[in-house]
PDB file of N, CA and C in Angstrom:
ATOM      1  N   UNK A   1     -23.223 -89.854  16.382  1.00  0.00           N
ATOM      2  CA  UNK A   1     -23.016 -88.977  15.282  1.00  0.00           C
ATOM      3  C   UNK A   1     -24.310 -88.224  14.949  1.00  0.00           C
ATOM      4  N   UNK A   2     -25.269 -88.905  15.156  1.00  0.00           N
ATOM      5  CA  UNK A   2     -26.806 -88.239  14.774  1.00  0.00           C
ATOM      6  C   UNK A   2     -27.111 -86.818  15.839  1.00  0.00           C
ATOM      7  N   UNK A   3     -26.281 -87.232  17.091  1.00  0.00           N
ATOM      8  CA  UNK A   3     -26.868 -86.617  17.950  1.00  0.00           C
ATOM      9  C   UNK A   3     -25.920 -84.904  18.173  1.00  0.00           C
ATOM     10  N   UNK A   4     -24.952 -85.375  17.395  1.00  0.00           N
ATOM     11  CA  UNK A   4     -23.598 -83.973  16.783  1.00  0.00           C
ATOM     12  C   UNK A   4     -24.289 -83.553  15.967  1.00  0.00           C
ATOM     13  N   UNK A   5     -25.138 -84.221  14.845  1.00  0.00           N
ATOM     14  CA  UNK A   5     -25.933 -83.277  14.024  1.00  0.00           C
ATOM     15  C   UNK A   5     -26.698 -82.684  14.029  1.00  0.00           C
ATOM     16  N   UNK A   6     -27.387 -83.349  14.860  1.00  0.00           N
ATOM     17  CA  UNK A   6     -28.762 -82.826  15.476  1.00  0.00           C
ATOM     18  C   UNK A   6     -28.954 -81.418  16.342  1.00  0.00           C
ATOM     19  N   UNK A   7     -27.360 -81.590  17.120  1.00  0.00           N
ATOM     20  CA  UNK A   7     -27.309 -80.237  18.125  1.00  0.00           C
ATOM     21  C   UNK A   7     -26.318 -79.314  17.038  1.00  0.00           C
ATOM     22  N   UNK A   8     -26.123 -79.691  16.225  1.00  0.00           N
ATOM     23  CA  UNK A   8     -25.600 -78.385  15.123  1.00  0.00           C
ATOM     24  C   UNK A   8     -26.482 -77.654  14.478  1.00  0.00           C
ATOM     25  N   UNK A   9     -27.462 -78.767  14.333  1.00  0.00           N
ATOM     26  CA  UNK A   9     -28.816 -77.772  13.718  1.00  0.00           C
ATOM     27  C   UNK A   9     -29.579 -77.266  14.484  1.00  0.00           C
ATOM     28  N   UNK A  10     -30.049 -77.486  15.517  1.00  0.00           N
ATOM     29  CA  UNK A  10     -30.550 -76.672  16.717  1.00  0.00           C
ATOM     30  C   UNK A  10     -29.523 -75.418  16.747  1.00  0.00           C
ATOM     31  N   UNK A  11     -28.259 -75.495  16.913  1.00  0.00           N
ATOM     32  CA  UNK A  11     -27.562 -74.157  17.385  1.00  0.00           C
ATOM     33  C   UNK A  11     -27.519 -73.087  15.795  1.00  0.00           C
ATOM     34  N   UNK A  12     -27.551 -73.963  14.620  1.00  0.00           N
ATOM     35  CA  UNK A  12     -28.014 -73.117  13.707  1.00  0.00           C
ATOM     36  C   UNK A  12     -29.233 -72.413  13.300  1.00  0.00           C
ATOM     37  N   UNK A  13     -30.393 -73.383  13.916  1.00  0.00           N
ATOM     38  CA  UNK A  13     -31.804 -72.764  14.393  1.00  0.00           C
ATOM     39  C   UNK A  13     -31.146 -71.635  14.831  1.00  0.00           C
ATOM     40  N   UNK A  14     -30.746 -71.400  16.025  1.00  0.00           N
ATOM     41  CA  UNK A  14     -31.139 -70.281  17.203  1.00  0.00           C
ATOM     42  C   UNK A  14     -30.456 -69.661  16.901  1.00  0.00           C
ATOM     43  N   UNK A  15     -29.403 -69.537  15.845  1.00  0.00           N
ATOM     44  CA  UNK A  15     -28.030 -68.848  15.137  1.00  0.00           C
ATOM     45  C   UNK A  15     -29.133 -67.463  14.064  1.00  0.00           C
ATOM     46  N   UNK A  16     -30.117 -68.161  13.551  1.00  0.00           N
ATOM     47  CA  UNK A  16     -30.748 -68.398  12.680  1.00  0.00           C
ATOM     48  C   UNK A  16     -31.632 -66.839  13.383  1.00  0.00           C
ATOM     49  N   UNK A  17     -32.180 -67.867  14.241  1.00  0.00           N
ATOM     50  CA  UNK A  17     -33.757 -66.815  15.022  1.00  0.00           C
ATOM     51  C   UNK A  17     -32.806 -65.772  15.170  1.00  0.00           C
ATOM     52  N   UNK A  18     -32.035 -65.689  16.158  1.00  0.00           N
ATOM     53  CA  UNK A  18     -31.354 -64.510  16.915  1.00  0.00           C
ATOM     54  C   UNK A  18     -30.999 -63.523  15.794  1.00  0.00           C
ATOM     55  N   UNK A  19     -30.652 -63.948  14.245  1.00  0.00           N
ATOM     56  CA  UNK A  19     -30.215 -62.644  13.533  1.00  0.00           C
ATOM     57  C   UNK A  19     -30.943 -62.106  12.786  1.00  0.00           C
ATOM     58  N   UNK A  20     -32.453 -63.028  12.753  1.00  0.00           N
ATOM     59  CA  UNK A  20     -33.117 -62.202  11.932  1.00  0.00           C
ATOM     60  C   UNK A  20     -34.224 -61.813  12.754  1.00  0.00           C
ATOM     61  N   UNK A  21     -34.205 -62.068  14.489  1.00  0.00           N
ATOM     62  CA  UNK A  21     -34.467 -61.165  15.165  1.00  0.00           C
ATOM     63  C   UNK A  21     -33.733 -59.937  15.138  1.00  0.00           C
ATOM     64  N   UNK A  22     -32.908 -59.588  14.755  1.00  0.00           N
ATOM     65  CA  UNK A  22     -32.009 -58.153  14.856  1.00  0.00           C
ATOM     66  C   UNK A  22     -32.088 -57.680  13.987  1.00  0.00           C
ATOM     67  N   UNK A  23     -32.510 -58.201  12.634  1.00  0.00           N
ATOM     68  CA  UNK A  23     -32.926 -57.505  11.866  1.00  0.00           C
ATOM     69  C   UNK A  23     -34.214 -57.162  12.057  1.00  0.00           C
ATOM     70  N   UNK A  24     -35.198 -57.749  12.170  1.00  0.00           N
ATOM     71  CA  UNK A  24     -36.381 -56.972  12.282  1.00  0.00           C
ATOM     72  C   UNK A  24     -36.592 -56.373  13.586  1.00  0.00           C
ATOM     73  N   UNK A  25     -35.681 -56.472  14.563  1.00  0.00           N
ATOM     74  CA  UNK A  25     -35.394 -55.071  15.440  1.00  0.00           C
ATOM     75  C   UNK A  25     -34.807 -53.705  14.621  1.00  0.00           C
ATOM     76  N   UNK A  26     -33.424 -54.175  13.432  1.00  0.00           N
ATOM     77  CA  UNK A  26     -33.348 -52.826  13.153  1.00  0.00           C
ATOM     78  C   UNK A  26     -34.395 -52.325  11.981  1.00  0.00           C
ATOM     79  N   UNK A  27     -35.225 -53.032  11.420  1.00  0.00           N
ATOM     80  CA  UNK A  27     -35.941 -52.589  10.536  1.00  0.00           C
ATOM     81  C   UNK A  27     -37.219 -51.727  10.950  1.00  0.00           C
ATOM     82  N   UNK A  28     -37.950 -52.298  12.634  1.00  0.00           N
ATOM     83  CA  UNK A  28     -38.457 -51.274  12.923  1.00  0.00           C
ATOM     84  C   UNK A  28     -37.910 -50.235  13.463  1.00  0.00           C
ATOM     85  N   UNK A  29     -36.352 -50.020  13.707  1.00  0.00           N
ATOM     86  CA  UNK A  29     -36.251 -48.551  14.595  1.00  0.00           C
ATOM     87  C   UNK A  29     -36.072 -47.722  13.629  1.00  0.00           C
ATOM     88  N   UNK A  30     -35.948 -48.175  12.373  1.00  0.00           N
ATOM     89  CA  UNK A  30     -35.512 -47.518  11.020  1.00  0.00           C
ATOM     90  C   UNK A  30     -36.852 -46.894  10.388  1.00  0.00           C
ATOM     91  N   UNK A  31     -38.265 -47.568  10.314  1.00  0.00           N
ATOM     92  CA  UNK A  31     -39.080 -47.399   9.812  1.00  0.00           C
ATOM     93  C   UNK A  31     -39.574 -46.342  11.262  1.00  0.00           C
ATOM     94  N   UNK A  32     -39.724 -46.287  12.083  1.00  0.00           N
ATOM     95  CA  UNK A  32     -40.186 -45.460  13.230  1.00  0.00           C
ATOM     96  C   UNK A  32     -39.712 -44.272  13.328  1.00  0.00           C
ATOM     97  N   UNK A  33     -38.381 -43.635  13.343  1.00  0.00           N
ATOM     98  CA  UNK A  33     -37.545 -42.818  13.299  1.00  0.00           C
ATOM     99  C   UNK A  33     -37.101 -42.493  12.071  1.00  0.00           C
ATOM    100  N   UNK A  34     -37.719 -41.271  11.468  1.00  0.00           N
ATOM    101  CA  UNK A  34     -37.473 -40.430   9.995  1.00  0.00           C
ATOM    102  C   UNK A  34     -36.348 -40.504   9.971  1.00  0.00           C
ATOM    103  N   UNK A  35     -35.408 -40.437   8.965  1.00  0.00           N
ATOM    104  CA  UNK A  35     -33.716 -40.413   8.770  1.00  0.00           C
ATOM    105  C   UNK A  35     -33.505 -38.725   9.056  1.00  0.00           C
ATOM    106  N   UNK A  36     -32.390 -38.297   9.576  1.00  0.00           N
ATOM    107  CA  UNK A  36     -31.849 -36.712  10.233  1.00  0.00           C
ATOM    108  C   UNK A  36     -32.343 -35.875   8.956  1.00  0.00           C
ATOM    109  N   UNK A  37     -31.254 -36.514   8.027  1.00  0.00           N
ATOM    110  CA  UNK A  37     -31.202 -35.655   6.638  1.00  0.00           C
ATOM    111  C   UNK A  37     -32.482 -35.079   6.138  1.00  0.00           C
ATOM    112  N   UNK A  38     -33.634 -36.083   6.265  1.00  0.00           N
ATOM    113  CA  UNK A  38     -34.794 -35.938   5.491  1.00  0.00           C
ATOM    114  C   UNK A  38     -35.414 -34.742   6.829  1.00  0.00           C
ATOM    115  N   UNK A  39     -35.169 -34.668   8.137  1.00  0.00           N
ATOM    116  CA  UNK A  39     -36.013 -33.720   9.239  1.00  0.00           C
ATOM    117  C   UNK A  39     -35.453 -32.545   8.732  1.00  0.00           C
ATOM    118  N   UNK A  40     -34.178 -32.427   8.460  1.00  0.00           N
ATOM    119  CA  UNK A  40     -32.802 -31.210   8.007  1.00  0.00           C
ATOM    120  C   UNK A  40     -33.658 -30.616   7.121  1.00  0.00           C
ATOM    121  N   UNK A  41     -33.695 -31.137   6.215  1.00  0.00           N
ATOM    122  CA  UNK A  41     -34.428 -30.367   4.460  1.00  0.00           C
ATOM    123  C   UNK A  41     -36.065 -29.945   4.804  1.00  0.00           C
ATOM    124  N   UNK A  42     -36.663 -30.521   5.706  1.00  0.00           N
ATOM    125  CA  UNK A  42     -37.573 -29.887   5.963  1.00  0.00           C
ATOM    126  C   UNK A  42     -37.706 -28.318   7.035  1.00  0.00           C
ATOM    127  N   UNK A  43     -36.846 -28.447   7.709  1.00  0.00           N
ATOM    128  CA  UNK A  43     -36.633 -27.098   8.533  1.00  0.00           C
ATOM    129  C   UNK A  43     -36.426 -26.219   7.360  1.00  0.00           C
ATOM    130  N   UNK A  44     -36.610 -24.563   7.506  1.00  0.00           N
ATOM    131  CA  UNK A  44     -35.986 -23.735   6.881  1.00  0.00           C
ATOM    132  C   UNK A  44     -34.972 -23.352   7.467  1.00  0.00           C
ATOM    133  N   UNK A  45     -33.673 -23.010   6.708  1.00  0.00           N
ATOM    134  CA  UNK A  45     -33.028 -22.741   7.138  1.00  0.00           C
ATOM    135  C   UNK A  45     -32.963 -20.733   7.180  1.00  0.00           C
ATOM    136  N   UNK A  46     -32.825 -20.652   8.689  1.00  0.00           N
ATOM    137  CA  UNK A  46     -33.019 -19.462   8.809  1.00  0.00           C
ATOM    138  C   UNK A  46     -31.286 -19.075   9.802  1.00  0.00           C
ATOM    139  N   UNK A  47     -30.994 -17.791   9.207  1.00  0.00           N
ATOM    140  CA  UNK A  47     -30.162 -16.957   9.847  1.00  0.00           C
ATOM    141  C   UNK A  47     -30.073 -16.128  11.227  1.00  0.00           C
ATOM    142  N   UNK A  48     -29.031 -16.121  11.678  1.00  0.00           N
ATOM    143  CA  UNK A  48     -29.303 -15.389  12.717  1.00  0.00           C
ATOM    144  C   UNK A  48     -30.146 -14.292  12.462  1.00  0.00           C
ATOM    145  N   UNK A  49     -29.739 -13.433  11.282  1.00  0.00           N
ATOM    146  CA  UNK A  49     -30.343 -12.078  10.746  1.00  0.00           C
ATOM    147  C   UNK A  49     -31.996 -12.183  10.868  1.00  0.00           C
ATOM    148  N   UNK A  50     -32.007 -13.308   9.938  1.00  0.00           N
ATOM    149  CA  UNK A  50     -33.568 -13.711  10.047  1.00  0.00           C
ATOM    150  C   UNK A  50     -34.151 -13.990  11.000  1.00  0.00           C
ATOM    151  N   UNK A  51     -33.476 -13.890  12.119  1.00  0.00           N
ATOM    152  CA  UNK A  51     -34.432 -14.983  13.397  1.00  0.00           C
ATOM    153  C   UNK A  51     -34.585 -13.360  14.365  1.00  0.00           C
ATOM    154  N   UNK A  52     -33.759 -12.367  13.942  1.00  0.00           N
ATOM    155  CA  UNK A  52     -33.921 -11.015  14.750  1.00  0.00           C
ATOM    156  C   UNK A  52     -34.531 -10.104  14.310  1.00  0.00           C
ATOM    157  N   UNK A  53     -34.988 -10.549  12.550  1.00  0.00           N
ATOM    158  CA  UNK A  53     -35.630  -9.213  11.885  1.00  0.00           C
ATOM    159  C   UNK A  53     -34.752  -8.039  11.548  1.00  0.00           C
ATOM    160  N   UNK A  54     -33.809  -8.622  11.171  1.00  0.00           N
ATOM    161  CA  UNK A  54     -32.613  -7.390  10.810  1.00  0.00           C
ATOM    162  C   UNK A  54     -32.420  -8.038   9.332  1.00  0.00           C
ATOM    163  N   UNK A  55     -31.728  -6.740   8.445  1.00  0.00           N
ATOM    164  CA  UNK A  55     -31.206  -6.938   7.089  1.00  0.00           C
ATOM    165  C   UNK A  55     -30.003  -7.664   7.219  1.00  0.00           C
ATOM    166  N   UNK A  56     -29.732  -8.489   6.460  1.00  0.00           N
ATOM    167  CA  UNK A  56     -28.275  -9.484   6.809  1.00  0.00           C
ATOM    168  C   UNK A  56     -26.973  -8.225   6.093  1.00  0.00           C
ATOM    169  N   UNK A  57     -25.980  -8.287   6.556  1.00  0.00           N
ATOM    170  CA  UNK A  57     -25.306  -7.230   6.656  1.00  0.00           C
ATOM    171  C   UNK A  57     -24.659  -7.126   4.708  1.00  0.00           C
ATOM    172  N   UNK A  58     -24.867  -8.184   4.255  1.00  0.00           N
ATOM    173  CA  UNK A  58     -24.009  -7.874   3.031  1.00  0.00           C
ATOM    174  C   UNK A  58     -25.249  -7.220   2.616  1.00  0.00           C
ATOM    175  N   UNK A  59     -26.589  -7.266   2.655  1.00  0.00           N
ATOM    176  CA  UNK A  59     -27.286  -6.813   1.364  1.00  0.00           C
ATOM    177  C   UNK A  59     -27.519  -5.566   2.182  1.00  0.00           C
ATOM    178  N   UNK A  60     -27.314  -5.159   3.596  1.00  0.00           N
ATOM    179  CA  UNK A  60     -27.442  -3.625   4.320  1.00  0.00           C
ATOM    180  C   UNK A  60     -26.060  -3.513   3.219  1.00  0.00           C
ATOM    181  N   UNK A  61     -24.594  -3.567   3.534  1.00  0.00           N
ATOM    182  CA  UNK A  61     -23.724  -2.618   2.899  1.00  0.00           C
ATOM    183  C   UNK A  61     -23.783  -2.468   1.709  1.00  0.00           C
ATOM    184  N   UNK A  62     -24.473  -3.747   0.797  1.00  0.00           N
ATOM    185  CA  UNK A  62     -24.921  -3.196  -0.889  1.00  0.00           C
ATOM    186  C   UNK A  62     -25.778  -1.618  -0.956  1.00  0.00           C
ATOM    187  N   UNK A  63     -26.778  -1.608  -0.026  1.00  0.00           N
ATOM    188  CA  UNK A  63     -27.751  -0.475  -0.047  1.00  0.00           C
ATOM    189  C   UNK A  63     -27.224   0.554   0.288  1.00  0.00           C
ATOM    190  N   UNK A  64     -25.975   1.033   1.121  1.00  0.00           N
ATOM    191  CA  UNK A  64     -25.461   1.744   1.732  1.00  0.00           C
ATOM    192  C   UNK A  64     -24.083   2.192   0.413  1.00  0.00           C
ATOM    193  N   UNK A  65     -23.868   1.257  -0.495  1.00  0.00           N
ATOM    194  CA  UNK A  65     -22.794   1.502  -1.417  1.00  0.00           C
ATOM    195  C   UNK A  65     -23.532   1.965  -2.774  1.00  0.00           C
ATOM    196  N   UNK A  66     -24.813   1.577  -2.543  1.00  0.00           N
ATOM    197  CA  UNK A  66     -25.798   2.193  -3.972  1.00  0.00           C
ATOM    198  C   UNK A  66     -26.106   3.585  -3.951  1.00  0.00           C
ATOM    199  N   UNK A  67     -26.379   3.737  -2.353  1.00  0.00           N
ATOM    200  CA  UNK A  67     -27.054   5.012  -2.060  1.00  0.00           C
ATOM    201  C   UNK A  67     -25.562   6.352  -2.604  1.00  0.00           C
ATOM    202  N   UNK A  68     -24.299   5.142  -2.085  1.00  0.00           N
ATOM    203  CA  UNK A  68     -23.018   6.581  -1.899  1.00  0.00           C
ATOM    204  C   UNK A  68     -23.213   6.812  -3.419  1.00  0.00           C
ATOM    205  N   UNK A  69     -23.039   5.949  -4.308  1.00  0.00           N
ATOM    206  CA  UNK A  69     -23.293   6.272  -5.921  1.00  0.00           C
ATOM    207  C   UNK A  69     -24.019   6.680  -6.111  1.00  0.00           C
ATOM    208  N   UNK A  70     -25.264   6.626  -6.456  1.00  0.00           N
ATOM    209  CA  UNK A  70     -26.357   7.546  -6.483  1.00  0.00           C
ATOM    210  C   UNK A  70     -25.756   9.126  -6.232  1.00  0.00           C
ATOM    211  N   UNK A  71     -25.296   9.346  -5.373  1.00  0.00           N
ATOM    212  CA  UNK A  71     -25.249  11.135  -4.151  1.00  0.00           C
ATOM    213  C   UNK A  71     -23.772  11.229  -4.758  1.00  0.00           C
ATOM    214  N   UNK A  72     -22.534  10.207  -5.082  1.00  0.00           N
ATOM    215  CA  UNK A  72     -21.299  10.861  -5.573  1.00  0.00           C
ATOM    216  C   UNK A  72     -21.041  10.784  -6.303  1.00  0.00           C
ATOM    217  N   UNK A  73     -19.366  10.676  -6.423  1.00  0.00           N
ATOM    218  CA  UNK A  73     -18.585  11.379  -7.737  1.00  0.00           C
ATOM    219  C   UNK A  73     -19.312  10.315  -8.716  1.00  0.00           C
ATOM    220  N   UNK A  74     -19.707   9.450  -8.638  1.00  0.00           N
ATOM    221  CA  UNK A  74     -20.475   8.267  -9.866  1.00  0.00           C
ATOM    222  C   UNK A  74     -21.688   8.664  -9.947  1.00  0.00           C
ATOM    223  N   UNK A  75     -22.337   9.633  -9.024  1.00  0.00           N
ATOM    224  CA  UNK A  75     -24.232  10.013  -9.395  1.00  0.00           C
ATOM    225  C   UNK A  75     -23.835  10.590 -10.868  1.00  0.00           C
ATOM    226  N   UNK A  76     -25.246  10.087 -11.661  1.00  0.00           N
ATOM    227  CA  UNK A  76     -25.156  11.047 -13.097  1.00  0.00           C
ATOM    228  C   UNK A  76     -25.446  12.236 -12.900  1.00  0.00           C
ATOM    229  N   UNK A  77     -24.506  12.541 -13.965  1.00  0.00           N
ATOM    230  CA  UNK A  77     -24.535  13.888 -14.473  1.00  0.00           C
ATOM    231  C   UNK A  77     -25.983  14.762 -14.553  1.00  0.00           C
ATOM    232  N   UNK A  78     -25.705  15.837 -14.288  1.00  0.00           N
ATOM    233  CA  UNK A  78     -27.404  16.628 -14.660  1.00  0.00           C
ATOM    234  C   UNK A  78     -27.178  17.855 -14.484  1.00  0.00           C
ATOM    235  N   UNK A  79     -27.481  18.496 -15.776  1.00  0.00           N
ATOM    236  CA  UNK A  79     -27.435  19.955 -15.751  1.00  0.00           C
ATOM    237  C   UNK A  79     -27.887  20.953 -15.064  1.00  0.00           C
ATOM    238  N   UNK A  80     -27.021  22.080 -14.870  1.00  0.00           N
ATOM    239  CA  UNK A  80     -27.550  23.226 -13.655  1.00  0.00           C
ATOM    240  C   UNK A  80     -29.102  23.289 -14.150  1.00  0.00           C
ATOM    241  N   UNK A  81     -29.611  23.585 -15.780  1.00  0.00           N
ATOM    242  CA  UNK A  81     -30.641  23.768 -15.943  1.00  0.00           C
ATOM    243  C   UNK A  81     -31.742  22.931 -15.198  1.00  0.00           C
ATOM    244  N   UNK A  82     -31.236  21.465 -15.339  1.00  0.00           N
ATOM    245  CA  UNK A  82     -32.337  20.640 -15.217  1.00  0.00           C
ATOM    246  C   UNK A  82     -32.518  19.973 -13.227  1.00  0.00           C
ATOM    247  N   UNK A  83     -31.069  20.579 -12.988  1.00  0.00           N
ATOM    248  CA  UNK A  83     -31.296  20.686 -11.490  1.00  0.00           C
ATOM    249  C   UNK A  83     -32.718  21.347 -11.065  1.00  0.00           C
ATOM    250  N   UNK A  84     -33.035  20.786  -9.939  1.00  0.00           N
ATOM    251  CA  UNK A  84     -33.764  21.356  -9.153  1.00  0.00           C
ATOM    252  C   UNK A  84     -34.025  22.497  -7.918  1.00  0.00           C
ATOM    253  N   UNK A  85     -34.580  23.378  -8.337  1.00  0.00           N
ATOM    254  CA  UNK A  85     -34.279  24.812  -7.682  1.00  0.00           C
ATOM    255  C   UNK A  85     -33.997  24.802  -6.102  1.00  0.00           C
ATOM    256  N   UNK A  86     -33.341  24.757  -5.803  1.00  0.00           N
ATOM    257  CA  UNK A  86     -33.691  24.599  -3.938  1.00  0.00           C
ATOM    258  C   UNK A  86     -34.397  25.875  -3.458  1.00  0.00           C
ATOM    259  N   UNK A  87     -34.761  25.411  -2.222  1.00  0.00           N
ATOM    260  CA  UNK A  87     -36.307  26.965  -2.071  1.00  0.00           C
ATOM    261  C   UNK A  87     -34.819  26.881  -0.132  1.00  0.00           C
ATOM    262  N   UNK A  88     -35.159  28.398  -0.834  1.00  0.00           N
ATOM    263  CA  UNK A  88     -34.433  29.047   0.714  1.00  0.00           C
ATOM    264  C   UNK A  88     -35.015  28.615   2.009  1.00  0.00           C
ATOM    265  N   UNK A  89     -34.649  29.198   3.581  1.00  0.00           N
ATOM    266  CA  UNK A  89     -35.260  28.689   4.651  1.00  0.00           C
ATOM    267  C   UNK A  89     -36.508  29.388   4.735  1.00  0.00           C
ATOM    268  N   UNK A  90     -36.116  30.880   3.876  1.00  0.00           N
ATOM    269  CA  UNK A  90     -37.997  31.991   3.891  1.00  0.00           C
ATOM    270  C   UNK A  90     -38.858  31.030   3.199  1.00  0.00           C
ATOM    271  N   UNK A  91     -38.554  30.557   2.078  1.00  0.00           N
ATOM    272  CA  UNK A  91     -39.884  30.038   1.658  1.00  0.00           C
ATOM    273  C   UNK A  91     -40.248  28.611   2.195  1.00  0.00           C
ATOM    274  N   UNK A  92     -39.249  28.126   2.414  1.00  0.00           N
ATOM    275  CA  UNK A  92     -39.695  26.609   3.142  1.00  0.00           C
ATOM    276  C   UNK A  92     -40.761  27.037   4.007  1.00  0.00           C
ATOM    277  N   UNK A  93     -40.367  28.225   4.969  1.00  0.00           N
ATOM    278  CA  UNK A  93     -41.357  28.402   6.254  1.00  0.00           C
ATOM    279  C   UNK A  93     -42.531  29.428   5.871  1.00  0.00           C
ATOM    280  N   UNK A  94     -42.536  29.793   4.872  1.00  0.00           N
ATOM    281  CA  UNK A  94     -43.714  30.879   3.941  1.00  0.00           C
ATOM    282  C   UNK A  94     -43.048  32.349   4.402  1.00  0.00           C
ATOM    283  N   UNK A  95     -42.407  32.730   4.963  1.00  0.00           N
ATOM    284  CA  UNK A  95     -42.035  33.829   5.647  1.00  0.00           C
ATOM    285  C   UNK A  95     -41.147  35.197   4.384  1.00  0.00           C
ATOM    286  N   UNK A  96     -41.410  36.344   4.350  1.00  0.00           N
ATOM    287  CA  UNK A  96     -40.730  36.967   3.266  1.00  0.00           C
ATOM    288  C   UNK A  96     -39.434  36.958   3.400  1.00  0.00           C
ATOM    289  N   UNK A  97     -38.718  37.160   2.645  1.00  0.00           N
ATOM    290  CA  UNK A  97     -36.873  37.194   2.586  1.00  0.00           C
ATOM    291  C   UNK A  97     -36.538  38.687   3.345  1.00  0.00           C
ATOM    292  N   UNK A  98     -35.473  38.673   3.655  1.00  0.00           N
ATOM    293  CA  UNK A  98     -35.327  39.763   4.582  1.00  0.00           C
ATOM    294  C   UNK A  98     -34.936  40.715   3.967  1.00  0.00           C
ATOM    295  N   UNK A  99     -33.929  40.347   2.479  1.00  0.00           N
ATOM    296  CA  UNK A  99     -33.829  41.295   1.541  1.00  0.00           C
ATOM    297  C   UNK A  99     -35.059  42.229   1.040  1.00  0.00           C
ATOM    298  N   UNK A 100     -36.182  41.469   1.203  1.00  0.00           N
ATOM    299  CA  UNK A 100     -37.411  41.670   0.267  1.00  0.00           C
ATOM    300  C   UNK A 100     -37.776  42.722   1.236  1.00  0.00           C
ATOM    301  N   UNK A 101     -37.708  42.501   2.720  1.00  0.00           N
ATOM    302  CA  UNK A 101     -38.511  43.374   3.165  1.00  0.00           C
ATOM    303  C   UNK A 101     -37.810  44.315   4.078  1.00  0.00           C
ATOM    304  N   UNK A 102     -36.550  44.522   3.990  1.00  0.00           N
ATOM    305  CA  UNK A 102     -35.647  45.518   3.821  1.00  0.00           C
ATOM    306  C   UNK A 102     -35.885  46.274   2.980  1.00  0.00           C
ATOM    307  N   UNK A 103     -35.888  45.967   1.638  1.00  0.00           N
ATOM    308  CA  UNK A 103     -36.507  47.092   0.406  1.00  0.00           C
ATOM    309  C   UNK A 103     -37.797  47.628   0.486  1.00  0.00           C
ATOM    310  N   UNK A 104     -38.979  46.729   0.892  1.00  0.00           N
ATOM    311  CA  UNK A 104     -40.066  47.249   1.366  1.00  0.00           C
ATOM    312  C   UNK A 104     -39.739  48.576   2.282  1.00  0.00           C
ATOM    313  N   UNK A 105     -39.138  48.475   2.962  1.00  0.00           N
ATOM    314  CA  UNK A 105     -39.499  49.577   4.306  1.00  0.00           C
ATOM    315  C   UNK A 105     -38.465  50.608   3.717  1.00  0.00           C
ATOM    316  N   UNK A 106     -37.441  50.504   2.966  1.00  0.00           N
ATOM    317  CA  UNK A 106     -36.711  51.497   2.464  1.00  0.00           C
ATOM    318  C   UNK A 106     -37.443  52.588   1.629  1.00  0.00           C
ATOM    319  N   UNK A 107     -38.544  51.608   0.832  1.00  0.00           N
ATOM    320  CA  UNK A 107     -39.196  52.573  -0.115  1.00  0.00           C
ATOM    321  C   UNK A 107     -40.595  53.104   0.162  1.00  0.00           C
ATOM    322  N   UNK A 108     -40.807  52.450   1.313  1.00  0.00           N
ATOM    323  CA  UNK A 108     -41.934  53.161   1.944  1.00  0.00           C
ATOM    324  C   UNK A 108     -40.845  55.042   3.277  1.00  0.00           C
ATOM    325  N   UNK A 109     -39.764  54.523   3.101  1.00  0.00           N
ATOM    326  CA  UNK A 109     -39.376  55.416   4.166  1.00  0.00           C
ATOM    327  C   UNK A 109     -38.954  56.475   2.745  1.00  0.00           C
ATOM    328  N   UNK A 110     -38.716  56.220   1.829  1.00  0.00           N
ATOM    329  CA  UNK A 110     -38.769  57.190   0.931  1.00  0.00           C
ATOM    330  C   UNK A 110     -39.849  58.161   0.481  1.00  0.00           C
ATOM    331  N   UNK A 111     -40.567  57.430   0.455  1.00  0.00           N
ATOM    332  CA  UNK A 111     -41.971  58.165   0.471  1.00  0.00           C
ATOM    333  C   UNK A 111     -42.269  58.990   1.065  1.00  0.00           C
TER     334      UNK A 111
END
């Protein structure tokens, strides 16, 4: 009977070693290897957009729907007065108007 007890506690020894060998197997692969989640939150998370240097497309079509307002039927209002004069293609290029110098040569041919 001593010797049934004896080999029960031996096999509970080694019952014993073997699992808290596995634990301190998993405790170092745990302490060695950062958890995913915690590598995750450190990356930035970047977009395709971002990774090509392009505007990501919703905030391109915001700019593209500001600009149509701005220029249409929703641009504000502004009076002919306070419009801005547009300069013809003569003066853009410094050149006289052709009217202008049509009359020139008319009234020199009068002369």
């Amino acid at each position: 009977r001593n010797t049934k007890i004896h080999s029960m506690v031996k096999i509970l020894h080694a019952v014993s070693a073997a699992t808290m060998a596995c634990c301190l197997l998993l405790a170092v692969v745990q302490i060695s290897s950062p958890p995913r989640v915690a590598m995750q939150e450190k990356l930035p998370a970047n977009t395709v957009w971002q990774q090509i240097g392009a505007q990501e497309p919703h905030a391109a079509a915001n700019r593209v729907m500001k600009q149509n307002d701005d220029t249409g039927y929703k641009a504000r209002k502004v009076q002919l007065a306070q419009a801005p004069q547009a300069q013809s293609v003569w003066q853009q290029i410094g050149a006289q108007e052709p009217h202008a110098a049509a009359n020139r040569v008319m009234k020199q041919n009068d002369d």
